[in-house]
Protein backbone atom coordinates (compact mmCIF):
# COMPACT_ATOMS: atom_id res chain seq x y z
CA UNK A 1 110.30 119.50 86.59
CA UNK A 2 109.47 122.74 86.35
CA UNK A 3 105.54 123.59 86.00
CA UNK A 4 103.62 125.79 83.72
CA UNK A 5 102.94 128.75 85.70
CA UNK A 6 99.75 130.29 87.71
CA UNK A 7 98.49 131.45 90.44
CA UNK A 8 98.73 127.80 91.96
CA UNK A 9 101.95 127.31 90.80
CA UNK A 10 102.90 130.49 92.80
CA UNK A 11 101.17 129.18 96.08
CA UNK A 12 102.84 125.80 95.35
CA UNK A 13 106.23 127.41 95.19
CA UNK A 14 106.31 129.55 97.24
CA UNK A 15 105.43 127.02 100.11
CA UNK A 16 108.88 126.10 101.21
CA UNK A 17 110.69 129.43 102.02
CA UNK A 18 114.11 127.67 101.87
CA UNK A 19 113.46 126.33 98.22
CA UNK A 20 111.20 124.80 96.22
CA UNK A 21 111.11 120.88 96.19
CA UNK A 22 110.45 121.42 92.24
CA UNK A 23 113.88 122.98 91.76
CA UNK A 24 115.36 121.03 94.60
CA UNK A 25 114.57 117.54 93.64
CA UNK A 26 115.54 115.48 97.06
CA UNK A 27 116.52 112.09 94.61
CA UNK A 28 119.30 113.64 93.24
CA UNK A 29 122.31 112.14 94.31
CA UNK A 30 125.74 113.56 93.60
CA UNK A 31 127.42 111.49 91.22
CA UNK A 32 129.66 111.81 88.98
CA UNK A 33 128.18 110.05 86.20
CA UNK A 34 124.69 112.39 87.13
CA UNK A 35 127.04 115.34 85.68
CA UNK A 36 127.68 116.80 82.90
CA UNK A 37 131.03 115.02 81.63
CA UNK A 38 132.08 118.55 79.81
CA UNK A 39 131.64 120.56 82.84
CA UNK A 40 128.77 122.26 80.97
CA UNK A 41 125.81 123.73 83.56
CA UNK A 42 123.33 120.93 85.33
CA UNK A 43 119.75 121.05 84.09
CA UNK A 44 119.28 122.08 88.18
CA UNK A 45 120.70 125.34 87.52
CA UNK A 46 118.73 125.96 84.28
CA UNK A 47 115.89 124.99 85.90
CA UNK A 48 116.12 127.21 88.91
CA UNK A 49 116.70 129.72 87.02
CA UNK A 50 113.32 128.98 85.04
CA UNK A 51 111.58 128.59 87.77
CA UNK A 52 113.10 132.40 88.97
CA UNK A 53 112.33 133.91 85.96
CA UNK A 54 108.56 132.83 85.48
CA UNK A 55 108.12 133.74 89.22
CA UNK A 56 108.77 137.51 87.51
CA UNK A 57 105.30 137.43 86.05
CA UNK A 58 103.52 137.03 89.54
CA UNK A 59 106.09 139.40 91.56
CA UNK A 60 103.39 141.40 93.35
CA UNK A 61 101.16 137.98 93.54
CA UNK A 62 104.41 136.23 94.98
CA UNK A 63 105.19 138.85 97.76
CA UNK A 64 102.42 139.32 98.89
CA UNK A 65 101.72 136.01 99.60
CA UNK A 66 105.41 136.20 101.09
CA UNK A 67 103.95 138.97 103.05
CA UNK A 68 101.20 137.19 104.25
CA UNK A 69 103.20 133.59 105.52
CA UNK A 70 106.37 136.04 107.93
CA UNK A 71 105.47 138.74 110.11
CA UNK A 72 108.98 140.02 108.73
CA UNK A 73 111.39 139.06 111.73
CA UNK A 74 111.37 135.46 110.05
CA UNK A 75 113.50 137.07 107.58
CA UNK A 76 115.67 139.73 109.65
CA UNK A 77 115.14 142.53 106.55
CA UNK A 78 116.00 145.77 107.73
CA UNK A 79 112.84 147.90 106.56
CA UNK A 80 112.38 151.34 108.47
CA UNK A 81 109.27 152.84 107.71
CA UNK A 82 110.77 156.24 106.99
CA UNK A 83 112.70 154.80 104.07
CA UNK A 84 109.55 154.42 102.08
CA UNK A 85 106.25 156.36 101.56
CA UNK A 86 103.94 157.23 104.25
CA UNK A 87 100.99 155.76 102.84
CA UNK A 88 100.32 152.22 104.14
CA UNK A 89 100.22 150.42 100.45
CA UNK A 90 103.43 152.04 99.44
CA UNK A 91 105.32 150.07 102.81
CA UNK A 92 103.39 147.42 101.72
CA UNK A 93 104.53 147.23 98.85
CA UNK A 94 108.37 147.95 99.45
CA UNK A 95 108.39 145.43 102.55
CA UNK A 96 106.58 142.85 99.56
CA UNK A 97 109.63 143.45 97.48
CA UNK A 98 112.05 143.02 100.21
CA UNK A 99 110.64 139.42 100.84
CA UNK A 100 110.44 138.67 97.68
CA UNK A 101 114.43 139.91 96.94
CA UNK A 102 115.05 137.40 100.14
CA UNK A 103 113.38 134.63 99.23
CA UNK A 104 115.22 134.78 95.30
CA UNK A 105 118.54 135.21 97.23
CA UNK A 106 117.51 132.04 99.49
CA UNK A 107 116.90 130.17 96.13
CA UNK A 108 120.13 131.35 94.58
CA UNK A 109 122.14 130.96 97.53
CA UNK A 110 120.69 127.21 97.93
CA UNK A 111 121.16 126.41 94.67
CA UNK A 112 125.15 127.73 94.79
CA UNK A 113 125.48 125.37 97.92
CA UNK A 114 124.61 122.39 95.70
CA UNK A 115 126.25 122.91 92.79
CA UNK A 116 129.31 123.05 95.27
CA UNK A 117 128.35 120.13 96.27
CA UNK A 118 127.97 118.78 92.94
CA UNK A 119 131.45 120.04 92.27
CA UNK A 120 132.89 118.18 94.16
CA UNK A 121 132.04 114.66 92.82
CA UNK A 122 134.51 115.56 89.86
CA UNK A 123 137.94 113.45 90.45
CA UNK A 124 139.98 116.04 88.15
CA UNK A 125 139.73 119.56 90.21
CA UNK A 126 140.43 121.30 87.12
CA UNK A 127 136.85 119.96 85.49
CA UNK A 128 135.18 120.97 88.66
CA UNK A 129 136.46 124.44 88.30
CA UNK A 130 135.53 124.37 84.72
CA UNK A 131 131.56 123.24 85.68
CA UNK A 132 131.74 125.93 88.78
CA UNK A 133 132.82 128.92 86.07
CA UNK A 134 129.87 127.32 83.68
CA UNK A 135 127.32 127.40 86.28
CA UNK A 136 127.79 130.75 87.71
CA UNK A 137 128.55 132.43 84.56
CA UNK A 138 125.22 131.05 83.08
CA UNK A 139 123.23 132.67 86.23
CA UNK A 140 124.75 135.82 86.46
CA UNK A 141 124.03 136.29 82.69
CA UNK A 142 120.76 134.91 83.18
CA UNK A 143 120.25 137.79 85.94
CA UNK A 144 121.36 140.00 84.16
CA UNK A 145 119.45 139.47 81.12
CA UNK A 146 115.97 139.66 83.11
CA UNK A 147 114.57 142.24 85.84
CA UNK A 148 116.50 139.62 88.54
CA UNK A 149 119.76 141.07 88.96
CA UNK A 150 117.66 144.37 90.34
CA UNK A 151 115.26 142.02 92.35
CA UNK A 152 118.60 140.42 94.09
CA UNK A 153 120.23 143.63 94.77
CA UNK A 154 116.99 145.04 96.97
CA UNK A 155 118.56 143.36 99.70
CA UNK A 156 122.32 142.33 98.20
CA UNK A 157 123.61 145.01 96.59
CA UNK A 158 127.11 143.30 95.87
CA UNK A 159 125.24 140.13 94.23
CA UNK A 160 126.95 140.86 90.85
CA UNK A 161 130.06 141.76 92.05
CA UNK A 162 130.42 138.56 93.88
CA UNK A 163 129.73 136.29 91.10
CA UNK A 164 131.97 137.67 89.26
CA UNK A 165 134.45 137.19 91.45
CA UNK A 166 133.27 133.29 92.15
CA UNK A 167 133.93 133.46 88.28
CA UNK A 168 137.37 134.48 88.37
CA UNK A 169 138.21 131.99 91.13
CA UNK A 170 137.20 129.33 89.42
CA UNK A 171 139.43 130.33 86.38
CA UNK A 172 142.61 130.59 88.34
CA UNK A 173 141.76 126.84 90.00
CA UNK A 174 141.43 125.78 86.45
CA UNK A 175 145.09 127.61 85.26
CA UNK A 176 146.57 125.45 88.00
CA UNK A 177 145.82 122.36 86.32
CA UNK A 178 148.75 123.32 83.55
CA UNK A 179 151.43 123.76 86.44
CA UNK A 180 152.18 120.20 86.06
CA UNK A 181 152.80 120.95 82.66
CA UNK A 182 154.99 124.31 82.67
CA UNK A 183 156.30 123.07 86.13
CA UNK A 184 158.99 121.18 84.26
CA UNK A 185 160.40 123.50 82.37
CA UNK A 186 160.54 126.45 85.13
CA UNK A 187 164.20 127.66 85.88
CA UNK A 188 163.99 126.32 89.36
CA UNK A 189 166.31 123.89 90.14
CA UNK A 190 167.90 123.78 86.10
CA UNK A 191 171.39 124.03 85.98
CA UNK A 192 173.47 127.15 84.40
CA UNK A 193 175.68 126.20 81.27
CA UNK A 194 178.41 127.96 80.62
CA UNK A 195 179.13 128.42 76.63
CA UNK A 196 181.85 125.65 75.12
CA UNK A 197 181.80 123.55 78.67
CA UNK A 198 180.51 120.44 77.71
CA UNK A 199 177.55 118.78 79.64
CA UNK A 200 177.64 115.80 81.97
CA UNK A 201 175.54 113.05 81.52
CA UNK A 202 173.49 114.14 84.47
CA UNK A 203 172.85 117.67 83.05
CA UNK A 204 171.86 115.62 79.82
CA UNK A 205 169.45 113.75 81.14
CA UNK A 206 167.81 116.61 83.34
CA UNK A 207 167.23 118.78 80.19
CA UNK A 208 165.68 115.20 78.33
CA UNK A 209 163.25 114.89 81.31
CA UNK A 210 162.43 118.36 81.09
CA UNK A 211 161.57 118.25 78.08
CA UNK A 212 159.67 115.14 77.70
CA UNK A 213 157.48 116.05 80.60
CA UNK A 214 156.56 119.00 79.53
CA UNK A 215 155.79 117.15 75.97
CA UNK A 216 153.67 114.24 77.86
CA UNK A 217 151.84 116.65 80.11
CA UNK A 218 150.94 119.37 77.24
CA UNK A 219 150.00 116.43 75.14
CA UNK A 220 147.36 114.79 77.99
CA UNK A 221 146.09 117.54 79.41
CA UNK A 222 144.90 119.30 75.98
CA UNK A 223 143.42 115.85 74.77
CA UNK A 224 141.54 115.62 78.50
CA UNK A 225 140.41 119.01 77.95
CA UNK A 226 139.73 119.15 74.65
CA UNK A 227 136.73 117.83 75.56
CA UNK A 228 135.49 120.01 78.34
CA UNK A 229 132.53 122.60 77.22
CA UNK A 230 132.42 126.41 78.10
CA UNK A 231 129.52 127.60 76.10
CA UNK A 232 130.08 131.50 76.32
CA UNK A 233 132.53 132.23 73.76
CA UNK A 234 133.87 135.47 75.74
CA UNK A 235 134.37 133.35 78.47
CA UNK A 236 135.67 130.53 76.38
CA UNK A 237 138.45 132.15 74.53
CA UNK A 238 139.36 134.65 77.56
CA UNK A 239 140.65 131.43 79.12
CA UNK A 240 142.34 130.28 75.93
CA UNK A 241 144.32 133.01 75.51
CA UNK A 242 145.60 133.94 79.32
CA UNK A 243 146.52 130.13 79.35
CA UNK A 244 148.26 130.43 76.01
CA UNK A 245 150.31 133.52 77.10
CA UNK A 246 151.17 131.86 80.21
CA UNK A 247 152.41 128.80 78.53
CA UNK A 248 154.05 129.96 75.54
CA UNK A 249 156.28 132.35 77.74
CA UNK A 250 157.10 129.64 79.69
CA UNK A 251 158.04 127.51 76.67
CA UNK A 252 159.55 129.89 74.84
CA UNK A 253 161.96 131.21 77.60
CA UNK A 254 162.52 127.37 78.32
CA UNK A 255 163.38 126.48 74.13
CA UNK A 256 165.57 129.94 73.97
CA UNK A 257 168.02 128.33 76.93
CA UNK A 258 168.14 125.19 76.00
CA UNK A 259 167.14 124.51 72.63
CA UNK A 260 170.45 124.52 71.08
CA UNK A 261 172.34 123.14 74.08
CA UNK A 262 173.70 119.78 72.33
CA UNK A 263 171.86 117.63 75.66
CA UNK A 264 171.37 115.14 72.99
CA UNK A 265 172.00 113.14 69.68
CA UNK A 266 168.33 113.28 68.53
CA UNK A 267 166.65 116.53 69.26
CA UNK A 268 163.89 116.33 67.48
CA UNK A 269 162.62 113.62 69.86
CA UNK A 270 162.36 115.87 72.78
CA UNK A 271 162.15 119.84 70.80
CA UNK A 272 158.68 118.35 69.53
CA UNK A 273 156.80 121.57 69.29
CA UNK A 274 157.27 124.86 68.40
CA UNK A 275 156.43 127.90 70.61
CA UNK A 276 153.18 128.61 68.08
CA UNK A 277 152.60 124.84 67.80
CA UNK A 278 152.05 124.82 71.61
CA UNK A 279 149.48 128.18 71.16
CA UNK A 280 147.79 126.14 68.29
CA UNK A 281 147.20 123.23 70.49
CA UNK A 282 145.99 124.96 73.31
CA UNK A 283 143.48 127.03 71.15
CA UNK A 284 141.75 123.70 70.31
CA UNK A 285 140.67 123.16 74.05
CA UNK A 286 137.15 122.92 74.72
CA UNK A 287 136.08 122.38 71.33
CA UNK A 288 135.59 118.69 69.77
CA UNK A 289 135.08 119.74 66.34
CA UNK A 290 138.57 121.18 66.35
């Protein structure tokens, strides 16, 4: 629970260079059914961030008492003297902001450890990619929409840069969630018809299965996701779409080949979706209303 601030507050916080208890609660076991079931960011990462952001109104208050706990090695920050001013206050004050850089970097860089952590309580990989791309998209905006991001990069200078990048990862664990889903209809391992031969029943029933597990798995996995969360709407329909392109190519080049192969008396029982159908359907993810 995260405390009105003052100058207690800031003593009280600042205590525990590693982290502060109040943003680290000990009784917090990971759980899965102590997460978010939309992959939508824990009230631990809005909170540290809180607690980050109010420690912005006490930054010279907050390192100096930094200053005043380390003699400076305790933290390994490279600060040569001739970087800064001459005058005394002036290193003071630059070594202050160094420490205090550190020690929101130590806080940051705890708090990424356990939402890893966290993560990994998830039994579907593709929702704990979803809550990792929620959670650090939510604190690099949050940096980045305060005097943080320039407070982290004192002493990491390729903070932003690597979030993003965490970001992205998490988006390309999440796309591999749909292989199971375009894996069936990939050309590997399909046979190649030649016009007026007709099919054995073999080839017939590899095109059906084809076909019906791509139907089953697009038809699971977009009501399973359907109900996952990703709040930023930039974020939220980048995914949409590079999943949508991805997919529809697949199906499309898939429906071209074999769509009017005669593989069966019923076709409409395994052609169940259009190429735009499919985009339609995955447009709808992450959103309950829809």
């Amino acid at each position: 629970m995260i405390r009105p601030p003052g100058l207690g507050w800031v003593q009280a916080s600042l205590g525990a260079l590693s982290g502060s208890p109040a943003v680290f609660p000990q009784n917090d076991p990971d759980k899965e059914y102590n997460m978010p079931k939309d992959g939508t960011v824990h009230e631990l990462t809005s909170n540290a961030i809180l607690f980050l952001q109010q420690l912005l109104d006490f930054q010279e208050t907050a390192g100096a008492m930094l200053a005043s706990q380390v003699l400076g090695d305790t933290y390994n920050i490279p600060l040569d003297p001739r970087e800064t001013s001459s005058s005394a206050s002036s290193y003071s004050s630059e070594f202050s902001k160094r420490l205090l850089s550190t020690y929101i970097c130590k806080v940051l860089g705890n708090l990424q450890l356990n939402l890893l952590s966290k993560s990994k309580v998830y039994e579907d990989p593709a929702l704990s990619a979803i809550f990792l791309h929620n959670s650090y998209n939510y604190i690099l905006k949050a940096l980045e929409k305060s005097e943080l991001i320039q407070l982290v990069a004192v002493t990491q200078k390729t903070a932003e840069r690597s979030y993003r990048e965490h970001i992205e990862q998490q988006i390309q664990t999440y796309q591999r969630s749909w292989l199971k889903v375009t894996d069936y209809i990939t050309e590997k391992n399909l046979p190649v018809f030649q016009p007026g031969v007709k099919l054995r029943d073999k080839e017939r029933q590899m095109i059906k299965e084809r076909f019906k597990g791509f139907n089953d798995g697009l038809e699971e996995l977009c009501k399973i996701q359907k109900a996952w969360a990703i709040p930023d709407t930039e974020q939220r329909d980048k995914i949409r779409q590079a999943q949508k392109h991805i997919v529809k190519e697949t199906y499309g080049a898939f429906l071209h080949r074999y769509g009017s192969v005669p593989f069966t008396k019923n076709p409409e029982k395994y052609i169940k979706y259009r190429v735009e159908q499919v985009g339609d359907m995955i447009d709808r993810l992450f959103d309950t209303s829809a």
